[in-house]
N, C-alpha and C. Protein backbone atom coordinates (compact mmCIF):
# COMPACT_ATOMS: atom_id res chain seq x y z
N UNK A 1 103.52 121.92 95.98
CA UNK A 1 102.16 121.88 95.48
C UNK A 1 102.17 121.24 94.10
N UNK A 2 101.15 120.08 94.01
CA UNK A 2 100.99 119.50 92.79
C UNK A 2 100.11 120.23 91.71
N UNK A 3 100.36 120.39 90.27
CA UNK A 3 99.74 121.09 89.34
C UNK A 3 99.17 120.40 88.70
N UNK A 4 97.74 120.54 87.87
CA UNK A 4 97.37 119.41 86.91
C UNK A 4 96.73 120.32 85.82
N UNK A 5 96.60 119.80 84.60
CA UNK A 5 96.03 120.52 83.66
C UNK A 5 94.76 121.11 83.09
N UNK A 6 94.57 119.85 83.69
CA UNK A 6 92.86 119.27 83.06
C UNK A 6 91.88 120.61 83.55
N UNK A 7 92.29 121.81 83.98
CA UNK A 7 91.67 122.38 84.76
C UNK A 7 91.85 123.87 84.30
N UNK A 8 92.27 123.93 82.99
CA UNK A 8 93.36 125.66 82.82
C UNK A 8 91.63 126.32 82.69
N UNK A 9 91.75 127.81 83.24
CA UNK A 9 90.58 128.83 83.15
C UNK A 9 91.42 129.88 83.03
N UNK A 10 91.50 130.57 81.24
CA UNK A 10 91.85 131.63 81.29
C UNK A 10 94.27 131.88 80.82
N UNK A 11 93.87 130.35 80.74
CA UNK A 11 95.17 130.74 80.53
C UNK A 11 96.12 130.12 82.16
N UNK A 12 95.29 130.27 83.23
CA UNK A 12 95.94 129.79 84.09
C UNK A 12 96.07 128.54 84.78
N UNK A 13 96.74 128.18 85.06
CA UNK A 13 96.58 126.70 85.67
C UNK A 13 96.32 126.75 86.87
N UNK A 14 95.74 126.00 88.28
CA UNK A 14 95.04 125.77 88.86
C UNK A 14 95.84 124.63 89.86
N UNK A 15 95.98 125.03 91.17
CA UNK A 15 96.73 124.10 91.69
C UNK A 15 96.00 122.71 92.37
N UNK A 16 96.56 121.32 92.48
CA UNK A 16 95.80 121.01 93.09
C UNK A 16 95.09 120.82 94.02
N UNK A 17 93.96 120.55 94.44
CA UNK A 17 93.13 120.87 95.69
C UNK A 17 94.20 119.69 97.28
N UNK A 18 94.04 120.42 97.87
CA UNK A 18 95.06 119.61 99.21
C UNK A 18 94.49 118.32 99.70
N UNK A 19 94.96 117.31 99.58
CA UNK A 19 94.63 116.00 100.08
C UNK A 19 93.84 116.36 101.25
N UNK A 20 93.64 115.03 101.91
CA UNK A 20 92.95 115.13 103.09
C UNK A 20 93.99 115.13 104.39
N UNK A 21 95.46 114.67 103.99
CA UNK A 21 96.62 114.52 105.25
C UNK A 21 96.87 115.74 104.98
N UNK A 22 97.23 116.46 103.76
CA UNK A 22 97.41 117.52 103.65
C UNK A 22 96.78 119.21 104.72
N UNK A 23 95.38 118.80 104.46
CA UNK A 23 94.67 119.24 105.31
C UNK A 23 94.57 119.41 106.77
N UNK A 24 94.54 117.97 107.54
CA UNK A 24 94.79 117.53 108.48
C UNK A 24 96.45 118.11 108.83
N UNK A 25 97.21 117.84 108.34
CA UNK A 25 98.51 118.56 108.75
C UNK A 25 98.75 120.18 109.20
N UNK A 26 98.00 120.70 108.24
CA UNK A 26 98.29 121.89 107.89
C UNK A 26 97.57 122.54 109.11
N UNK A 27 96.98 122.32 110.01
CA UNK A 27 96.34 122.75 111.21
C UNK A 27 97.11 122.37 112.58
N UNK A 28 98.29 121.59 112.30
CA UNK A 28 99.31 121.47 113.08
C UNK A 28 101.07 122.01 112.26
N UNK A 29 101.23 123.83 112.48
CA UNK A 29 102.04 124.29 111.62
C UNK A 29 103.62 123.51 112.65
N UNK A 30 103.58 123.13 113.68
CA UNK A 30 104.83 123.00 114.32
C UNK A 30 105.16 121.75 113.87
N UNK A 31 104.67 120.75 112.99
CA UNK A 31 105.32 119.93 112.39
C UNK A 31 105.24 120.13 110.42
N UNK A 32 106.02 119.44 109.94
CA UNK A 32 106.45 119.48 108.97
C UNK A 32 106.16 118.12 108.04
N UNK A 33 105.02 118.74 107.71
CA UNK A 33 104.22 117.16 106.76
C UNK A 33 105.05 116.77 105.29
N UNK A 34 105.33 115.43 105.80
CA UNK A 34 106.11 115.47 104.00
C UNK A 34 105.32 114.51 103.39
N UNK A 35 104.66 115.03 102.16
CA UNK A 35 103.89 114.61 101.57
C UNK A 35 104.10 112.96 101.05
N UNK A 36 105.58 112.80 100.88
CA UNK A 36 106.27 111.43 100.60
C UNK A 36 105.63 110.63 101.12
N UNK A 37 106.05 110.80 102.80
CA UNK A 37 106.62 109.61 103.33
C UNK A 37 105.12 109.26 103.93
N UNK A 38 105.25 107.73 104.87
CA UNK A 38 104.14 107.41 105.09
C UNK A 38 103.15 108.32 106.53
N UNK A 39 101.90 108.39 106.18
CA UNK A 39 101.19 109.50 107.58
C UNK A 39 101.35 108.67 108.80
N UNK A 40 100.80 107.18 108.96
CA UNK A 40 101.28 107.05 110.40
C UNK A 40 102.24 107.35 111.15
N UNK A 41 103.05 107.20 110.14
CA UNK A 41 104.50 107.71 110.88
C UNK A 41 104.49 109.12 111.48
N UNK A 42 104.42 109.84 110.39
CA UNK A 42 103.74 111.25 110.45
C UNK A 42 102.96 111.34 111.73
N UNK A 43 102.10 110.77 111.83
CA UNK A 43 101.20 111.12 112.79
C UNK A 43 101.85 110.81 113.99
N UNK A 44 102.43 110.43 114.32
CA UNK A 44 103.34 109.49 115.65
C UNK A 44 104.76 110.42 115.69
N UNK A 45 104.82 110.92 114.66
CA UNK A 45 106.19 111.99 115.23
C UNK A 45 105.45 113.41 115.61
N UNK A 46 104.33 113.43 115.29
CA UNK A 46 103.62 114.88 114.96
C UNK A 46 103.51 115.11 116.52
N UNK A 47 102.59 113.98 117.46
CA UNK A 47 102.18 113.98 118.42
C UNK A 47 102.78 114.70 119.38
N UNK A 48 103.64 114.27 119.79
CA UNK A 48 104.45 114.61 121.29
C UNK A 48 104.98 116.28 120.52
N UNK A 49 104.94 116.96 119.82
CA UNK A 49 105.52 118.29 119.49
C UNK A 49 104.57 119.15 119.79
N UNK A 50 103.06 118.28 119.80
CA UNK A 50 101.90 118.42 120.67
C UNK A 50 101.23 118.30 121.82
N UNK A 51 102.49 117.48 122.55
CA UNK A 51 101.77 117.23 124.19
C UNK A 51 100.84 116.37 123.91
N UNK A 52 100.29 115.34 122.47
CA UNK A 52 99.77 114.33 122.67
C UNK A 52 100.15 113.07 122.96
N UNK A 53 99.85 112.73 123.96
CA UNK A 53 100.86 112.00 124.72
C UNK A 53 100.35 109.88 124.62
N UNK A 54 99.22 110.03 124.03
CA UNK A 54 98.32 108.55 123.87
C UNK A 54 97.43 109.16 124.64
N UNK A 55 96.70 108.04 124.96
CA UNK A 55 94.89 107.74 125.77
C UNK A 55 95.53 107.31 127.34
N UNK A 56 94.29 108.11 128.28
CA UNK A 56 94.44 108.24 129.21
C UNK A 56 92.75 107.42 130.11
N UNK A 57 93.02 107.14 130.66
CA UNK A 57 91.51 106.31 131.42
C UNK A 57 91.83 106.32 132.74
N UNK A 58 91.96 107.51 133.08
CA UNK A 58 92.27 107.66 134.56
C UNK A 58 90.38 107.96 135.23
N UNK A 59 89.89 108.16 134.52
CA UNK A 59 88.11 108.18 134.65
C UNK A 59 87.99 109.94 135.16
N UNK A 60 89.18 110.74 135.08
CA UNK A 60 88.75 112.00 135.42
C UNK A 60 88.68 112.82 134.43
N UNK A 61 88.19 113.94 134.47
CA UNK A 61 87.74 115.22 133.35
C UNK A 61 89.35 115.11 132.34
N UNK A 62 89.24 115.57 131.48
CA UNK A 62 90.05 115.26 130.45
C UNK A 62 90.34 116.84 130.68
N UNK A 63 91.64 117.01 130.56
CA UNK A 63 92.37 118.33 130.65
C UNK A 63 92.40 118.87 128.69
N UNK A 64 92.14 120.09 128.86
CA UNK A 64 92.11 120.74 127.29
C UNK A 64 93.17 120.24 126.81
N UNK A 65 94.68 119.71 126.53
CA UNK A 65 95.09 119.50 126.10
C UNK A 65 94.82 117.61 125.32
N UNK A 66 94.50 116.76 126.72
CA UNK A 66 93.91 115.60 126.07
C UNK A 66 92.32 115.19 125.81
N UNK A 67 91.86 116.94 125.71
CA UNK A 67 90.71 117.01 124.55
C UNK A 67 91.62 117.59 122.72
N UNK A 68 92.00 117.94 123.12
CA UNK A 68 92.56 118.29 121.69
C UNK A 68 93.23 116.88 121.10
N UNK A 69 93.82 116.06 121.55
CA UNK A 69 94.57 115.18 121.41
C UNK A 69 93.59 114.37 120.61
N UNK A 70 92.47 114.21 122.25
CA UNK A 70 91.44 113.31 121.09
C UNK A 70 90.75 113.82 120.11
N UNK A 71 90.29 115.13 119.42
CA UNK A 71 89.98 115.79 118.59
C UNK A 71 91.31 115.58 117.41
N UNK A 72 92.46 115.78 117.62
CA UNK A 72 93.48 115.52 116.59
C UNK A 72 93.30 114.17 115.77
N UNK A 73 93.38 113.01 117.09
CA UNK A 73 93.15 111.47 116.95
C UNK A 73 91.99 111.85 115.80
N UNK A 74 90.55 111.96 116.14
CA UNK A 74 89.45 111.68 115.09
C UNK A 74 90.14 112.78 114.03
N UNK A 75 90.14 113.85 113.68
CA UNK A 75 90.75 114.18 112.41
C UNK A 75 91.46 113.49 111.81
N UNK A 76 92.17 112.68 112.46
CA UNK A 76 93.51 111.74 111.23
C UNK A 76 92.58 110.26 111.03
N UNK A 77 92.03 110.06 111.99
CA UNK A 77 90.81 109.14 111.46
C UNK A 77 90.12 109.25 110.18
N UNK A 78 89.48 110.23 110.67
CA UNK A 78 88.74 110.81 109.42
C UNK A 78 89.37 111.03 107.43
N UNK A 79 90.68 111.47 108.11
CA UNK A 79 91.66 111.55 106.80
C UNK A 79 91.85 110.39 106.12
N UNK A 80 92.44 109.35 107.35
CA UNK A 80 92.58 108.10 106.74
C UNK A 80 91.49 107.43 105.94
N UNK A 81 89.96 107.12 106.27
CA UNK A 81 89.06 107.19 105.88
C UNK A 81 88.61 107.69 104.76
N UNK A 82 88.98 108.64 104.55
CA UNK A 82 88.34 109.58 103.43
C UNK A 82 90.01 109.07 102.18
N UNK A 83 90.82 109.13 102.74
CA UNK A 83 92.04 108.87 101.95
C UNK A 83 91.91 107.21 101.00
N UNK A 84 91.47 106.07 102.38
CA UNK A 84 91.00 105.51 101.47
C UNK A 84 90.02 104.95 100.61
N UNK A 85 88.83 105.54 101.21
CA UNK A 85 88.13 105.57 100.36
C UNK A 85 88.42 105.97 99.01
N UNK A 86 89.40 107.25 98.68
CA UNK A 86 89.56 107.68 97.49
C UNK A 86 90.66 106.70 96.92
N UNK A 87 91.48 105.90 97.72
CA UNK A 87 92.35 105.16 97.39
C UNK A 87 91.84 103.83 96.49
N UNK A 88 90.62 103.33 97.20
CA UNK A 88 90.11 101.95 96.65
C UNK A 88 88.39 101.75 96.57
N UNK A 89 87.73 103.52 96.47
CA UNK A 89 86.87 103.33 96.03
C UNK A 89 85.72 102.77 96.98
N UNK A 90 84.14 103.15 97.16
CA UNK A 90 83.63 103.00 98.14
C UNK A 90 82.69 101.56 97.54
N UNK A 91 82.44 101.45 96.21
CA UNK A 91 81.19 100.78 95.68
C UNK A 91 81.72 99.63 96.37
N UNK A 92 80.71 98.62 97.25
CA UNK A 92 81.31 97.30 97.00
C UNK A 92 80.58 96.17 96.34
N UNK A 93 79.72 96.84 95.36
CA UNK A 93 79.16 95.90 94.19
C UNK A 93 80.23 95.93 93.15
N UNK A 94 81.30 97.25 92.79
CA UNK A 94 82.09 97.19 91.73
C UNK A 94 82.88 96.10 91.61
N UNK A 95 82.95 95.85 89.87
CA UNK A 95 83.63 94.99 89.82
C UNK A 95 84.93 95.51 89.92
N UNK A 96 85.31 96.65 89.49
CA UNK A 96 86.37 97.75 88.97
C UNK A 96 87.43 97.76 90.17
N UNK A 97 86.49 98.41 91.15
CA UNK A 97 87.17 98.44 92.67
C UNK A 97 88.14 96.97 92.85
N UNK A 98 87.57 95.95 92.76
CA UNK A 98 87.97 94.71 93.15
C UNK A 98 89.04 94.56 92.53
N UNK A 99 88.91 94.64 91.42
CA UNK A 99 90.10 93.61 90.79
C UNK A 99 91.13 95.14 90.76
N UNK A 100 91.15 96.48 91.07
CA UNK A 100 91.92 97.06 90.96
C UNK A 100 92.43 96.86 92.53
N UNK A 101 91.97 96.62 93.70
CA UNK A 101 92.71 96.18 95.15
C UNK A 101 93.35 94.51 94.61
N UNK A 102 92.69 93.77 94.35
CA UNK A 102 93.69 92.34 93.69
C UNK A 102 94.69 93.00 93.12
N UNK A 103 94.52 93.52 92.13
CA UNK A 103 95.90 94.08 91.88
C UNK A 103 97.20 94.72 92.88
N UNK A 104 96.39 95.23 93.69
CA UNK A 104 97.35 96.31 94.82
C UNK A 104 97.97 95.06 95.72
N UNK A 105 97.27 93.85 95.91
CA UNK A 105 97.77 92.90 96.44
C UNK A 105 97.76 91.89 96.22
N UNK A 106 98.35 92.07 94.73
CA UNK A 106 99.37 90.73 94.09
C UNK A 106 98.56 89.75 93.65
N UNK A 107 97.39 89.78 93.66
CA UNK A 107 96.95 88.29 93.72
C UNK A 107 96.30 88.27 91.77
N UNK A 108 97.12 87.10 91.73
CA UNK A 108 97.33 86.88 90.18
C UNK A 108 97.03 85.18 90.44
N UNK A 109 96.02 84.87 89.19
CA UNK A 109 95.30 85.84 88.36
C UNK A 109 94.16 87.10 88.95
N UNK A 110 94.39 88.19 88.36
CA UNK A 110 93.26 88.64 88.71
C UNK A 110 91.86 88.12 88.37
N UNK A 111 90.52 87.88 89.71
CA UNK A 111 89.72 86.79 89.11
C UNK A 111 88.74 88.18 88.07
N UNK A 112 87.53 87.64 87.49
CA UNK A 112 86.97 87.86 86.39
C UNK A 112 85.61 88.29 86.80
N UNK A 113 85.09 87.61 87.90
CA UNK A 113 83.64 87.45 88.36
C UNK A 113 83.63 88.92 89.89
N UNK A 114 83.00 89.33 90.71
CA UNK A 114 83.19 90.45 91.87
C UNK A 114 83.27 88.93 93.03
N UNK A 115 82.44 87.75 92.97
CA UNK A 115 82.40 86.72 94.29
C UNK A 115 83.69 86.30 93.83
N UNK A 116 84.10 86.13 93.00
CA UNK A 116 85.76 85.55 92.74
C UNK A 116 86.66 86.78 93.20
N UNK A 117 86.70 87.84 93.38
CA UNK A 117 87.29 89.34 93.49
C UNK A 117 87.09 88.78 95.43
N UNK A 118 86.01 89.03 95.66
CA UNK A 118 86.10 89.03 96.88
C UNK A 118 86.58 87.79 97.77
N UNK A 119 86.39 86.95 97.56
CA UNK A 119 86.96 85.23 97.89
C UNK A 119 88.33 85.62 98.15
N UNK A 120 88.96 86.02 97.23
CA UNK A 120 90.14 86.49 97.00
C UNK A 120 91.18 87.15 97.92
N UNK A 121 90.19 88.29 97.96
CA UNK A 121 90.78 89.16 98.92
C UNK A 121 90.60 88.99 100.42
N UNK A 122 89.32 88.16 100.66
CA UNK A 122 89.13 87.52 101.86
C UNK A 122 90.10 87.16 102.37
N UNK A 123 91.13 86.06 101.80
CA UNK A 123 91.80 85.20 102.11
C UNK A 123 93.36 86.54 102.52
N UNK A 124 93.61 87.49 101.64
CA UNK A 124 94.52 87.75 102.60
C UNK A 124 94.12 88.66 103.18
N UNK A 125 95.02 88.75 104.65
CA UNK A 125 95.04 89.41 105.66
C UNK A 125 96.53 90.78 105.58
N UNK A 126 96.17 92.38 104.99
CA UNK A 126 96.84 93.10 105.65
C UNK A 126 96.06 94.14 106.15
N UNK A 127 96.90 95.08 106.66
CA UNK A 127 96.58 96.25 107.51
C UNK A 127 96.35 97.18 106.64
N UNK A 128 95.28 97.63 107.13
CA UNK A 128 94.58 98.85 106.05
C UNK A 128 95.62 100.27 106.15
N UNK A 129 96.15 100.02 107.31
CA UNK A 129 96.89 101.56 107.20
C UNK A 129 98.16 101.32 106.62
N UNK A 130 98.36 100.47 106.25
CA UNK A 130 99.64 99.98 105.69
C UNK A 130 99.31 100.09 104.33
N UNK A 131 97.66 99.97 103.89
CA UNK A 131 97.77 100.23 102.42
C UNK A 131 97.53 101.38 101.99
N UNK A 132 96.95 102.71 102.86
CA UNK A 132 96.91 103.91 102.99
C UNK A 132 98.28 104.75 102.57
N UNK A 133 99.14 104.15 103.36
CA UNK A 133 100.46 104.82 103.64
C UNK A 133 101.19 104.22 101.75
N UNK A 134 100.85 103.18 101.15
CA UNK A 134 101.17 102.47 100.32
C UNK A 134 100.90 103.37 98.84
N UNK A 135 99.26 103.86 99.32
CA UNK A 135 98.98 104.79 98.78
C UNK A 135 99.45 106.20 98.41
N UNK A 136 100.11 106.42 99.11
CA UNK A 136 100.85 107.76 99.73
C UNK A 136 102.24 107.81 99.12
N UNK A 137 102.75 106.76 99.90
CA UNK A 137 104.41 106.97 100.13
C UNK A 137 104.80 105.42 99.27
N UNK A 138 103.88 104.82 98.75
CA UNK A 138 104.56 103.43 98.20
C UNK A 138 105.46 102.33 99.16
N UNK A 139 104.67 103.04 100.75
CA UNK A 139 105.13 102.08 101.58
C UNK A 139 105.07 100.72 101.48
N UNK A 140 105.48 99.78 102.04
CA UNK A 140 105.61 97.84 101.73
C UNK A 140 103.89 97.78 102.09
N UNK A 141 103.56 96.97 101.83
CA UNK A 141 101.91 96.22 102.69
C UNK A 141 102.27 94.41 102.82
N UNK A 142 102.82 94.29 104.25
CA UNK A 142 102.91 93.63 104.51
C UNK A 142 101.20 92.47 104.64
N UNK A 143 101.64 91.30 103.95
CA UNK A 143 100.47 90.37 103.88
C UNK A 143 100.89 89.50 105.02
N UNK A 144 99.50 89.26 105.58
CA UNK A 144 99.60 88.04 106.68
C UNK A 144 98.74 86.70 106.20
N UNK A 145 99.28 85.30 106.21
CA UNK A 145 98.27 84.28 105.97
C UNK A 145 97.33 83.98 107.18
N UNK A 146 97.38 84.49 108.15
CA UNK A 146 96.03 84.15 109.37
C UNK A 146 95.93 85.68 110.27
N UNK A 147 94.29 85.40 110.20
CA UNK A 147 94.13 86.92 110.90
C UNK A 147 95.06 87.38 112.34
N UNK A 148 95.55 85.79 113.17
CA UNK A 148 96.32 86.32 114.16
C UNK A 148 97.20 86.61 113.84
N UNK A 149 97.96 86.54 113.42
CA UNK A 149 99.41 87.10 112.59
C UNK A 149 99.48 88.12 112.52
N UNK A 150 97.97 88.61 111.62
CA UNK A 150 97.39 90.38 111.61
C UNK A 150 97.47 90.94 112.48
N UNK A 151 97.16 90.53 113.36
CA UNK A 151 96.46 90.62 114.91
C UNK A 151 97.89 91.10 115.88
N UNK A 152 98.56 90.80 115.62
CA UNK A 152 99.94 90.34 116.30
C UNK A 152 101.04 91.83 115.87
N UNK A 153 101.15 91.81 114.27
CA UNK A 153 101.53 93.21 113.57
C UNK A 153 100.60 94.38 113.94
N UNK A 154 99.48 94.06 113.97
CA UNK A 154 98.46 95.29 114.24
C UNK A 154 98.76 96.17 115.78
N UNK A 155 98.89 95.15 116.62
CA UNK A 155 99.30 95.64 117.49
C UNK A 155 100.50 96.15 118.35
N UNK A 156 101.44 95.40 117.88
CA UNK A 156 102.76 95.77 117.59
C UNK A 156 102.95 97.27 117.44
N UNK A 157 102.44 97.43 115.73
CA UNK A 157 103.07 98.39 115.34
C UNK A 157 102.00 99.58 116.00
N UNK A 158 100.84 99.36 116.40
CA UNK A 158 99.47 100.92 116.53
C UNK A 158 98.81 100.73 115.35
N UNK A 159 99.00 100.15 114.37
CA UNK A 159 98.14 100.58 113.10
C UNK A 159 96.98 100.08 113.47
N UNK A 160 96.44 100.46 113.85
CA UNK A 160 94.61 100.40 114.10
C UNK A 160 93.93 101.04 112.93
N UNK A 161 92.92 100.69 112.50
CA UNK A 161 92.45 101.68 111.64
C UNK A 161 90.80 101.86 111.98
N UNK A 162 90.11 102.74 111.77
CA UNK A 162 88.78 103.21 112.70
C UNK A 162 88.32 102.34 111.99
N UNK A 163 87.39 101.66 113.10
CA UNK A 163 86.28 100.61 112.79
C UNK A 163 85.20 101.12 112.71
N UNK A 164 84.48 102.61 113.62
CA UNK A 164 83.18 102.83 113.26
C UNK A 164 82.98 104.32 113.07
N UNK A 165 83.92 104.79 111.40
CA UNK A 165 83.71 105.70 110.98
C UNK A 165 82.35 106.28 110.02
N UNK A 166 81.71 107.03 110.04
CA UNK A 166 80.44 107.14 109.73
C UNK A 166 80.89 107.17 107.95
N UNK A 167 82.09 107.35 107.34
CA UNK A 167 82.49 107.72 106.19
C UNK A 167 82.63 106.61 105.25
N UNK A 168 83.17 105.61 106.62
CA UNK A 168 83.79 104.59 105.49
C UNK A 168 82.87 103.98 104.59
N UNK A 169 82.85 103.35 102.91
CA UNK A 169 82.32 103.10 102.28
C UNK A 169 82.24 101.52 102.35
N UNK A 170 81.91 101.06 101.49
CA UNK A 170 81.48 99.76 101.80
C UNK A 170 82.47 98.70 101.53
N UNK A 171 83.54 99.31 100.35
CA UNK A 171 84.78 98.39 100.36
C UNK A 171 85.46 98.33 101.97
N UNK A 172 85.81 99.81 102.58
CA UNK A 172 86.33 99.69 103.87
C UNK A 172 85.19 98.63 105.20
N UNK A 173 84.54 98.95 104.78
CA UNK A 173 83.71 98.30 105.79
C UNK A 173 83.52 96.68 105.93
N UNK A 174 83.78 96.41 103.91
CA UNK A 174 84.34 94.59 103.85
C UNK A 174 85.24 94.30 104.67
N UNK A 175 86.56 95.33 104.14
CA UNK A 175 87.77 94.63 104.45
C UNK A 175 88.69 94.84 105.75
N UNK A 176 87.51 95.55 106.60
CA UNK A 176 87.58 95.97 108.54
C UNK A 176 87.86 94.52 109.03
N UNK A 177 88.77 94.18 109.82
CA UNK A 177 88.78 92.69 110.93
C UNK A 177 88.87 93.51 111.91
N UNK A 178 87.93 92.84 112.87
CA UNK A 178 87.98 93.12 114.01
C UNK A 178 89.84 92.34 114.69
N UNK A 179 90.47 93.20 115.87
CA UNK A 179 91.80 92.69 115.86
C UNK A 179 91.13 92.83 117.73
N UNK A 180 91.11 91.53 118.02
CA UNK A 180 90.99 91.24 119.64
C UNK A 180 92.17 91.58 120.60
């Protein structure tokens, strides 16, 4: 558990409030969330200790277990979502937001103007859960120069990231590609 100060009442200190993977974990006690490392991963070892086994489209009634599965699925959705939102901020008029994601991905100079911020970031292509986890665990964020490339890693690896979360803010909602 992380401690912070800014918060003493009384003499005591105050722990900090539990992330959102944190959360999300903690409702599955048979795995062992390490706060380090990156959550997809996490989430993909968590599964099967759960009998979540992937998506099924056999077109028949969904057995309680791959209702829970998909109930698990949208919770880590939701986390991710909410994670980065807090990661990179929802405004997408800020200028602040911008040039602090330019920063997260390298791109020097950082521009000056928010249409120069965004131009910017247009141009590269990574995976949002890759910058989540980056967030987290200081995982790599692999950059792609063409969205198929993206397209290609995205699917590869599973990193999907929810396209029509009611949460996401408006930076996430810029920097969503659709991956065919």
């Amino acid at each position: 558990m992380v401690y912070y100060f800014s918060d003493i009442n009384d003499g005591a200190v105050k722990p900090e409030p539990p992330t959102h993977f944190e959360q999300f974990f903690a409702r599955y006690p048979l795995f062992q969330y390490d706060p380090s490392a990156p959550v997809s991963a996490q989430y993909q070892a968590m599964c099967p200790k759960y009998g979540f086994l992937g998506r099924t489209n056999s077109g028949e009634a969904k057995s309680e277990q791959e209702l829970e599965a998909d109930a698990a699925r949208a919770r880590f959705r939701l986390a991710m979502v909410r994670t980065f939102n807090d990661l990179f901020g929802t405004d997408v008029n800020d200028l602040k937001n911008w040039q602090s994601f330019c920063t997260v991905l390298e791109i020097s100079p950082v521009p000056t103007k928010l249409r120069a911020c965004r131009a910017a970031v247009r141009d590269v292509h990574v995976n949002l859960v890759d910058l989540v986890d980056w967030g987290i665990a200081k995982a790599e964020i692999h950059k792609f120069e063409r969205l198929d490339e993206l397209a290609a890693y995205t699917k590869k690896t599973g990193k999907f990231f929810p396209q029509s979360e009611a949460e996401a803010g408006g930076m996430l909602r810029f920097l969503l590609r659709r991956i065919a």
